[in-house]
PDB file of N, CA and C in Angstrom:
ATOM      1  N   UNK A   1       0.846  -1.169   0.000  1.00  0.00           N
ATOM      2  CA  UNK A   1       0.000   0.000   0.000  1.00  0.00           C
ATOM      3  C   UNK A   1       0.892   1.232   0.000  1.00  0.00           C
ATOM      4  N   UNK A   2       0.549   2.304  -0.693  1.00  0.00           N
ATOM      5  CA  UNK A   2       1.223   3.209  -0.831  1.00  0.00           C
ATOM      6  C   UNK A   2       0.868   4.123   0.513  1.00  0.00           C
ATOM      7  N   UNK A   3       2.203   5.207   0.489  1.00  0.00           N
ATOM      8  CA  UNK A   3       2.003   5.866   1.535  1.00  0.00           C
ATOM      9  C   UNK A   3       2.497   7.452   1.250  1.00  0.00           C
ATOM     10  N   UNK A   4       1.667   8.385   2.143  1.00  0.00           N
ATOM     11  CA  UNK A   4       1.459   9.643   1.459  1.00  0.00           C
ATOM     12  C   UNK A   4       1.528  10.529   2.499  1.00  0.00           C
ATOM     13  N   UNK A   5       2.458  11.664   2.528  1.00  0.00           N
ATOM     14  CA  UNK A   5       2.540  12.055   3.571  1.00  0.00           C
ATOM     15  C   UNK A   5       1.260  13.934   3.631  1.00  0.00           C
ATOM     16  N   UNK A   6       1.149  14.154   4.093  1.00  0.00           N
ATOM     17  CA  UNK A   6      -0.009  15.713   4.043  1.00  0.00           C
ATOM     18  C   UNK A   6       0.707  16.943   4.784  1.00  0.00           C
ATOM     19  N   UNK A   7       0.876  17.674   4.447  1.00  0.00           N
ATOM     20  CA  UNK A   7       1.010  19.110   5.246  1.00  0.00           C
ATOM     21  C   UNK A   7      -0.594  19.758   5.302  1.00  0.00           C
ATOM     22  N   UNK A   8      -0.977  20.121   6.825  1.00  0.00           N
ATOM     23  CA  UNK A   8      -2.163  20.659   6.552  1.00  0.00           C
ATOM     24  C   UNK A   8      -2.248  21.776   8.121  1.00  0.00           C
ATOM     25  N   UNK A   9      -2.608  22.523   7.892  1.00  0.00           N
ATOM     26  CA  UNK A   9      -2.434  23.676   9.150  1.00  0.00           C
ATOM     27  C   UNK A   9      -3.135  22.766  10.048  1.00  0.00           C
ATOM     28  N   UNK A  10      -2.532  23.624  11.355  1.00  0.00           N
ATOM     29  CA  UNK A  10      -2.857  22.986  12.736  1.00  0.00           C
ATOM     30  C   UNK A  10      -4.340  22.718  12.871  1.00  0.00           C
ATOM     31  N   UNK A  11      -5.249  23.747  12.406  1.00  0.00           N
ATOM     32  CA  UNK A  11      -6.566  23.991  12.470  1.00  0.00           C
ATOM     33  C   UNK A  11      -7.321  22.540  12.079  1.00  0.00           C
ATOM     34  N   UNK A  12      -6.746  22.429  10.977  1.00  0.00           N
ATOM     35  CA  UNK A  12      -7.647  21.659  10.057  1.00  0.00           C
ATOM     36  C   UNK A  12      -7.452  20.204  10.624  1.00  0.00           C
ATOM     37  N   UNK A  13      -5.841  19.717  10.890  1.00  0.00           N
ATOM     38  CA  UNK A  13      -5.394  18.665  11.884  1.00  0.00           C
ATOM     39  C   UNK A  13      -6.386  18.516  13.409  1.00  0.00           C
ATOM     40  N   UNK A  14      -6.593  19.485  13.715  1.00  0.00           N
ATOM     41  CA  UNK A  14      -7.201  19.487  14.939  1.00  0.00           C
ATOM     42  C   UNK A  14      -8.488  18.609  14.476  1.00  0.00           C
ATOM     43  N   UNK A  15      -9.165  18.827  13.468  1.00  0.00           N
ATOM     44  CA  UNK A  15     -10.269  19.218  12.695  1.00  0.00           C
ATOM     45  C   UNK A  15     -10.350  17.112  12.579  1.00  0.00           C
ATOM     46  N   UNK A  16      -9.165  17.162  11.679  1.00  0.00           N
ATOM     47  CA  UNK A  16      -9.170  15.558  11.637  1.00  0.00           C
ATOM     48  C   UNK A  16      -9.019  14.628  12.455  1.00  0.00           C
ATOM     49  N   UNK A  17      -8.196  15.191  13.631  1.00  0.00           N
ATOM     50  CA  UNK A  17      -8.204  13.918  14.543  1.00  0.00           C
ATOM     51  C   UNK A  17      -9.515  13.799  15.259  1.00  0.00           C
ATOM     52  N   UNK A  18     -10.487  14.825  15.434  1.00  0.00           N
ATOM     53  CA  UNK A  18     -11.917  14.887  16.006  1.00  0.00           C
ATOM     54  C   UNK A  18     -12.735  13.887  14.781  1.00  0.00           C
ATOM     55  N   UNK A  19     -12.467  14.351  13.976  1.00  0.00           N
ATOM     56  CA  UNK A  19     -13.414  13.238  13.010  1.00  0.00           C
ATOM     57  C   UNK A  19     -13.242  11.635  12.589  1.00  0.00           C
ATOM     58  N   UNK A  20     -11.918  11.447  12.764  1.00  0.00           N
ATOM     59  CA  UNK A  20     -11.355  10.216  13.141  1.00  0.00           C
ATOM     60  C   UNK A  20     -11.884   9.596  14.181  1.00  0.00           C
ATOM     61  N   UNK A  21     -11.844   9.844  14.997  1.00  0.00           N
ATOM     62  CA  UNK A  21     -12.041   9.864  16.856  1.00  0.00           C
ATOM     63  C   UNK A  21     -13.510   9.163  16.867  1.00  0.00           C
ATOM     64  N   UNK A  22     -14.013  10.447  16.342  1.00  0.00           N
ATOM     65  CA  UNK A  22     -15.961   9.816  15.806  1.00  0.00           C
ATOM     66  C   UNK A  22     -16.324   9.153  15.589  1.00  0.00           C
ATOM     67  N   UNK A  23     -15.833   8.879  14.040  1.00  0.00           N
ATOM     68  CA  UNK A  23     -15.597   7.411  12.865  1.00  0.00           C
ATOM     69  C   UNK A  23     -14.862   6.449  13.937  1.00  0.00           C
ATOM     70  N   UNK A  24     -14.164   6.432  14.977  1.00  0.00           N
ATOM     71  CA  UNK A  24     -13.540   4.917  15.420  1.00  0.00           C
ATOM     72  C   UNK A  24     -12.432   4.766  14.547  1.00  0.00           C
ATOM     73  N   UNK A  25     -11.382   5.582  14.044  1.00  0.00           N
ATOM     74  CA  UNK A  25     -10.777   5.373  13.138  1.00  0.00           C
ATOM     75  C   UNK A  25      -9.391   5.544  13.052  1.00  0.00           C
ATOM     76  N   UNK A  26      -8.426   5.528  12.092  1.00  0.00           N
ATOM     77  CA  UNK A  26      -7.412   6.408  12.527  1.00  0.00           C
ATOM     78  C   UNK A  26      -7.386   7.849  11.662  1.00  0.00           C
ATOM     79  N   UNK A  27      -6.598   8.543  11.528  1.00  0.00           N
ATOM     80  CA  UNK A  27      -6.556   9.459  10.540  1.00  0.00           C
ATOM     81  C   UNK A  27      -6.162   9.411   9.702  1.00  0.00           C
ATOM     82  N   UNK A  28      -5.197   8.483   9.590  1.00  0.00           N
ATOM     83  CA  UNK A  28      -4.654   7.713   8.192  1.00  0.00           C
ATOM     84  C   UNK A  28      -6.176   7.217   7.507  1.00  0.00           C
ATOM     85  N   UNK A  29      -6.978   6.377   8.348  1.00  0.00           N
ATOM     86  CA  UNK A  29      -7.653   5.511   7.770  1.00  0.00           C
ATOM     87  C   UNK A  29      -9.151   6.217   7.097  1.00  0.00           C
ATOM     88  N   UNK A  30      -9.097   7.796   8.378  1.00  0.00           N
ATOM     89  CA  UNK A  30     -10.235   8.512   7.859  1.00  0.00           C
ATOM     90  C   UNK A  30      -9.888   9.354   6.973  1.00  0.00           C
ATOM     91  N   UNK A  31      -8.764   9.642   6.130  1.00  0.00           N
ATOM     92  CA  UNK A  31      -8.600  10.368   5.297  1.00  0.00           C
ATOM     93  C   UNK A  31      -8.705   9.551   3.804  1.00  0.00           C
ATOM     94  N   UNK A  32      -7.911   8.679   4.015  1.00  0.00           N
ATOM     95  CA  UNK A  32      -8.040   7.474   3.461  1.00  0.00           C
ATOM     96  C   UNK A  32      -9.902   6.765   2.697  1.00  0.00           C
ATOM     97  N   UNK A  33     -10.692   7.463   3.444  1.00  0.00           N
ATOM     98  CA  UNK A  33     -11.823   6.907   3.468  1.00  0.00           C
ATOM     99  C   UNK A  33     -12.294   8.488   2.219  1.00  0.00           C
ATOM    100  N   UNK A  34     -11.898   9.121   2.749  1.00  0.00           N
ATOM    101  CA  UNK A  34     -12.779  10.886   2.304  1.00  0.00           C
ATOM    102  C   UNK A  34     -12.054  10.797   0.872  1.00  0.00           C
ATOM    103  N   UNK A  35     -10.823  10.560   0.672  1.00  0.00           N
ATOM    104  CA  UNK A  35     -10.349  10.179  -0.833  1.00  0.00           C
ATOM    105  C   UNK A  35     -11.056   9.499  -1.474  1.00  0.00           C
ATOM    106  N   UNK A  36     -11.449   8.110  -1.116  1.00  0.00           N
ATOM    107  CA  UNK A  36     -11.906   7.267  -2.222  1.00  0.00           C
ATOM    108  C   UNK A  36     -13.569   7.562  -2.634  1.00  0.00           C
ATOM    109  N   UNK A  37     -13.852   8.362  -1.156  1.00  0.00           N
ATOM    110  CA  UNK A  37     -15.300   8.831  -1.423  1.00  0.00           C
ATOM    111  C   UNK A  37     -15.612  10.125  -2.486  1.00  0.00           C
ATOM    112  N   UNK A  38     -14.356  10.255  -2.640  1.00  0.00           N
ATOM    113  CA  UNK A  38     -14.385  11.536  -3.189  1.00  0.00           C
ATOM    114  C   UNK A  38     -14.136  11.242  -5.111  1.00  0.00           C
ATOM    115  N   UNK A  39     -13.172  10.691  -4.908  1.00  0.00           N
ATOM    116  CA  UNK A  39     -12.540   9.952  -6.303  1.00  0.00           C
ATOM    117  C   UNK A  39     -14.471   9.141  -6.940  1.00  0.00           C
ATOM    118  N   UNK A  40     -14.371   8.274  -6.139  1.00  0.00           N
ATOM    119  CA  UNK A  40     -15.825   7.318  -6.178  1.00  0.00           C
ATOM    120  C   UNK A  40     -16.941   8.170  -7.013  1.00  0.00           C
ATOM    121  N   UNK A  41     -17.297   9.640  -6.629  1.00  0.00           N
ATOM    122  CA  UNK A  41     -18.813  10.695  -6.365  1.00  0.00           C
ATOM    123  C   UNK A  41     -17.810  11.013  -7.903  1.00  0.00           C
ATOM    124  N   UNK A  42     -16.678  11.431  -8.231  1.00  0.00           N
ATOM    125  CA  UNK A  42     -16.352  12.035  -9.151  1.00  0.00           C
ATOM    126  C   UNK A  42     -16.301  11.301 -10.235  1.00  0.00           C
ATOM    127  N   UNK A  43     -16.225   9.902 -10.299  1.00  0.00           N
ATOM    128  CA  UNK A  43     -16.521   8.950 -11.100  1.00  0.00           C
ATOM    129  C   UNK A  43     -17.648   8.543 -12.035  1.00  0.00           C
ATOM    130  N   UNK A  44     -18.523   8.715 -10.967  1.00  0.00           N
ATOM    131  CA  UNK A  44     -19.839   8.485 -10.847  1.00  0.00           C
ATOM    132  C   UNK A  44     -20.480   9.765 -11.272  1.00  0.00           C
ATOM    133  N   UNK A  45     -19.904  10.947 -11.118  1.00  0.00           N
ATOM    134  CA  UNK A  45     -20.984  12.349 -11.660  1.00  0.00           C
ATOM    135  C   UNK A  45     -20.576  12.154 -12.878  1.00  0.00           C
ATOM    136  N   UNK A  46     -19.422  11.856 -13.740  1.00  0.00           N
ATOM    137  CA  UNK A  46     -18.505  11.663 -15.051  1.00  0.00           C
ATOM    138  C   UNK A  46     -19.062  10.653 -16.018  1.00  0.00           C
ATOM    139  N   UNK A  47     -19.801   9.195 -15.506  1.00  0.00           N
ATOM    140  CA  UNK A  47     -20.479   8.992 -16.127  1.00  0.00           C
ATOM    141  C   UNK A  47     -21.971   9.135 -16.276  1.00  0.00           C
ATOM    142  N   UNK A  48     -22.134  10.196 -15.373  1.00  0.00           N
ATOM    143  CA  UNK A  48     -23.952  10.866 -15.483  1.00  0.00           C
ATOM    144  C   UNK A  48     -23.708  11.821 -16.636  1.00  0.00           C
ATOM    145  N   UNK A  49     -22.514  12.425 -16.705  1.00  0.00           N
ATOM    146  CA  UNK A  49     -22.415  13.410 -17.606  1.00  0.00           C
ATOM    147  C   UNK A  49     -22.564  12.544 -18.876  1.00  0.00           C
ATOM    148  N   UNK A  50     -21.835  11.793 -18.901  1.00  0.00           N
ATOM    149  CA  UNK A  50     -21.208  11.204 -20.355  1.00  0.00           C
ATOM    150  C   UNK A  50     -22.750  10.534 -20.899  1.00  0.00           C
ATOM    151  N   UNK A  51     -23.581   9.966 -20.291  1.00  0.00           N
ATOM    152  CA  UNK A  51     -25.015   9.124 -20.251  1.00  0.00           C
ATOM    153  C   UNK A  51     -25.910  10.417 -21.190  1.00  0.00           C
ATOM    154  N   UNK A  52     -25.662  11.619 -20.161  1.00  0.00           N
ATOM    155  CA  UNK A  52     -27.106  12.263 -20.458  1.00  0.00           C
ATOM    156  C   UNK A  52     -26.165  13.708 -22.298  1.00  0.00           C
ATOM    157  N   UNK A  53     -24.769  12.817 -22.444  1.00  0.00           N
ATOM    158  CA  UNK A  53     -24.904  13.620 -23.543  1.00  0.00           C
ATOM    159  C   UNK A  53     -25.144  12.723 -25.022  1.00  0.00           C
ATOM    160  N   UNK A  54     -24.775  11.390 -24.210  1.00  0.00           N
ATOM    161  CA  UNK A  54     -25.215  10.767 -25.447  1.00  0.00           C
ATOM    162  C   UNK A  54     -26.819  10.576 -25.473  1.00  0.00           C
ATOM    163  N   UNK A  55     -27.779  11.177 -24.444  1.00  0.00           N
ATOM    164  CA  UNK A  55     -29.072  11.447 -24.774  1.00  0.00           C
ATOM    165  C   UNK A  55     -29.621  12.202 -25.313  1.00  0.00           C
ATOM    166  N   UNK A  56     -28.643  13.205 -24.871  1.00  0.00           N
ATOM    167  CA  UNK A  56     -29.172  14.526 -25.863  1.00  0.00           C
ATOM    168  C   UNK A  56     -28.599  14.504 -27.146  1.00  0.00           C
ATOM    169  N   UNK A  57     -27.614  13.225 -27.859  1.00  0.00           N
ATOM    170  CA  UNK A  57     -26.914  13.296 -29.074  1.00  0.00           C
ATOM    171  C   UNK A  57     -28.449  13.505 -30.286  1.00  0.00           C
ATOM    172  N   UNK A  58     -27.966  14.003 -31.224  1.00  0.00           N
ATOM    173  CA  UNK A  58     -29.232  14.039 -32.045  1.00  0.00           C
ATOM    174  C   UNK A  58     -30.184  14.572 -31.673  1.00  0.00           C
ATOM    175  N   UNK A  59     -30.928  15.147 -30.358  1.00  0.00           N
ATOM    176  CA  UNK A  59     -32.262  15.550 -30.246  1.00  0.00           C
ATOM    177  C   UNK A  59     -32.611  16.887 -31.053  1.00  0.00           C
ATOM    178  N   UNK A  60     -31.706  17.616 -31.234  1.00  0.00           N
ATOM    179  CA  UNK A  60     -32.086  18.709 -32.111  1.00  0.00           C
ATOM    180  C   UNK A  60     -32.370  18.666 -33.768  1.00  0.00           C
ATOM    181  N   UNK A  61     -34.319  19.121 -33.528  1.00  0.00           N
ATOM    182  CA  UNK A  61     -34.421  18.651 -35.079  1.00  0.00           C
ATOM    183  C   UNK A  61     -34.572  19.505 -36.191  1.00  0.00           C
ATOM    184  N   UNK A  62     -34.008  21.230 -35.857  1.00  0.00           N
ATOM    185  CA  UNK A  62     -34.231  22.302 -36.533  1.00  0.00           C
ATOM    186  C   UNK A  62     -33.318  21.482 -37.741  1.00  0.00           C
ATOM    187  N   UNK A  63     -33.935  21.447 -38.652  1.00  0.00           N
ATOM    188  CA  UNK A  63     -32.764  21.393 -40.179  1.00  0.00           C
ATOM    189  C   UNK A  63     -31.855  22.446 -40.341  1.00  0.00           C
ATOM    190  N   UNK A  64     -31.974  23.970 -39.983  1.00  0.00           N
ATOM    191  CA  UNK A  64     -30.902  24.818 -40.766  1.00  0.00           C
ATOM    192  C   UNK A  64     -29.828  24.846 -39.596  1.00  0.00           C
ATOM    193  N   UNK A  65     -30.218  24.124 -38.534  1.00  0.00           N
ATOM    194  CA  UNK A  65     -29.010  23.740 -37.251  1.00  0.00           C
ATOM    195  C   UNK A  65     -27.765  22.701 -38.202  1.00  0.00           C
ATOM    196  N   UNK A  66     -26.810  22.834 -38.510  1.00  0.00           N
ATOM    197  CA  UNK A  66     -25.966  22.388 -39.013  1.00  0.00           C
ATOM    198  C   UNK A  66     -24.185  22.540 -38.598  1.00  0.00           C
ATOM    199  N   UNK A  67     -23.274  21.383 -38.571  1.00  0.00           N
ATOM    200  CA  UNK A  67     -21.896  22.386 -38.049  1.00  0.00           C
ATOM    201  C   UNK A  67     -21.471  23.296 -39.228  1.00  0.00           C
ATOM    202  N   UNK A  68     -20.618  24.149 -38.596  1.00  0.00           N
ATOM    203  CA  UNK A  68     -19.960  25.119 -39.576  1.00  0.00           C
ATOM    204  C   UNK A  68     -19.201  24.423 -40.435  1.00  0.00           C
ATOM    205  N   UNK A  69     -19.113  24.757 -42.090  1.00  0.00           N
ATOM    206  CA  UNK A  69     -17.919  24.462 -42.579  1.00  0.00           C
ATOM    207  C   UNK A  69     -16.494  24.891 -42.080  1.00  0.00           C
ATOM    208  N   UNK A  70     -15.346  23.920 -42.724  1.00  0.00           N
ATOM    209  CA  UNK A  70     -14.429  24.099 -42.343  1.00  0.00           C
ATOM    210  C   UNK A  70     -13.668  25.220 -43.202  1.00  0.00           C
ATOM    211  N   UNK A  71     -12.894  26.634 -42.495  1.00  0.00           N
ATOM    212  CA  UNK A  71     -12.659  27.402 -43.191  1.00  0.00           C
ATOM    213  C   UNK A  71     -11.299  26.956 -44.052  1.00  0.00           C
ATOM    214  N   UNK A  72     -11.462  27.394 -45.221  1.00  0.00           N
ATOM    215  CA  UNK A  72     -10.468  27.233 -46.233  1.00  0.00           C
ATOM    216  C   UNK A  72      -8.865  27.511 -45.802  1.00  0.00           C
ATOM    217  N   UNK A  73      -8.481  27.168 -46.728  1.00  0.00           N
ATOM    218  CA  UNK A  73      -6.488  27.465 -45.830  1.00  0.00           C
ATOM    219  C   UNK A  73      -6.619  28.892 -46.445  1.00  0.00           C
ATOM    220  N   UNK A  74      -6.573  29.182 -47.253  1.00  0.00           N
ATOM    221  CA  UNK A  74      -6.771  30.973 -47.672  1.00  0.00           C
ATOM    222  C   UNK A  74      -7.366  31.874 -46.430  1.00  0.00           C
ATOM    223  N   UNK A  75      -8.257  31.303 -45.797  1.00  0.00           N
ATOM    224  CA  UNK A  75      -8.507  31.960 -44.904  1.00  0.00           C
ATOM    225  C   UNK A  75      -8.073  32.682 -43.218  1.00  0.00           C
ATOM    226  N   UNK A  76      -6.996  31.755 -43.545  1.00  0.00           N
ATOM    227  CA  UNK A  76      -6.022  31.470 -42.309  1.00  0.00           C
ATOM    228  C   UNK A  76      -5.285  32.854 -41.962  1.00  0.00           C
ATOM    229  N   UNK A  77      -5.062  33.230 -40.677  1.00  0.00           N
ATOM    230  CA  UNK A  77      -4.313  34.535 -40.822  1.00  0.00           C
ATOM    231  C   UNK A  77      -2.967  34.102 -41.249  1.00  0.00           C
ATOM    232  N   UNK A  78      -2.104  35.016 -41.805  1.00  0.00           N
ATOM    233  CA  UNK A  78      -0.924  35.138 -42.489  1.00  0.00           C
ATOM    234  C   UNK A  78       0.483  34.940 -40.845  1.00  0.00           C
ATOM    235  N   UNK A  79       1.460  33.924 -41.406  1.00  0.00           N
ATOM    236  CA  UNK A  79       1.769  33.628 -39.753  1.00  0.00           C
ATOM    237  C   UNK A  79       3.427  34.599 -40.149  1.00  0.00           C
ATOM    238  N   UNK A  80       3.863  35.001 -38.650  1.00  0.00           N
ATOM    239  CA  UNK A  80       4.593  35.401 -39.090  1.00  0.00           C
ATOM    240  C   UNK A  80       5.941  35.184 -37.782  1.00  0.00           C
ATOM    241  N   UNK A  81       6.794  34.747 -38.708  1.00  0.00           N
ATOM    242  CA  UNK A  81       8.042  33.966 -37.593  1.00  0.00           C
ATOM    243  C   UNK A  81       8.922  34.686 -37.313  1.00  0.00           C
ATOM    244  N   UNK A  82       9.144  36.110 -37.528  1.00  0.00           N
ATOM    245  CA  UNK A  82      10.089  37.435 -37.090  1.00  0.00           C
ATOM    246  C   UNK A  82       9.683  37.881 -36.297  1.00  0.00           C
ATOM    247  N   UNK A  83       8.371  36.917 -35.302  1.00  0.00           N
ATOM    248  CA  UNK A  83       8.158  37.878 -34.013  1.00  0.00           C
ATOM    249  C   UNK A  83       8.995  36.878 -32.976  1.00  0.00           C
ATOM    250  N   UNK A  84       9.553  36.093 -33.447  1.00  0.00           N
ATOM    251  CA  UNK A  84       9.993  35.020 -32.126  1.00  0.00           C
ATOM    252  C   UNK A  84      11.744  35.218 -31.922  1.00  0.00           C
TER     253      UNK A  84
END
């Protein structure tokens, strides 16, 4: 198991060993816990996202809704390498 060390002001330390304490835990083990819960919720909102865009793929049925063409190379600004 990997191991990870934290700098975190006194405050907030204070903060964790009370919530540890609560949980029955250690602080290793309750921090340990708030990571994976955290990683876990962010996982999980990522594929709500990904779900509800392939729901909305296609729903728009205006016809003159279309992507832009791609602009021509002529159109490109003129580049210029005497500024570097």
């Amino acid at each position: 198991m990997a191991q990870i060390s934290l700098y975190v002001e006194d405050s907030v330390a204070d903060r964790l060993f009370i919530a540890a304490k609560q949980q029955n835990c250690s602080v290793s083990k309750y921090v340990s816990l708030l990571i994976h819960d955290r990683l876990s919720e962010d996982a999980e909102n990522e594929s709500k996202r990904v779900k509800l865009l392939r729901e909305l793929r296609g729903s728009i049925t205006d016809p003159t809704f279309c992507p832009p063409a791609d602009l021509p190379f002529v159109a490109e600004a003129t580049r210029r390498y005497d500024l570097i």
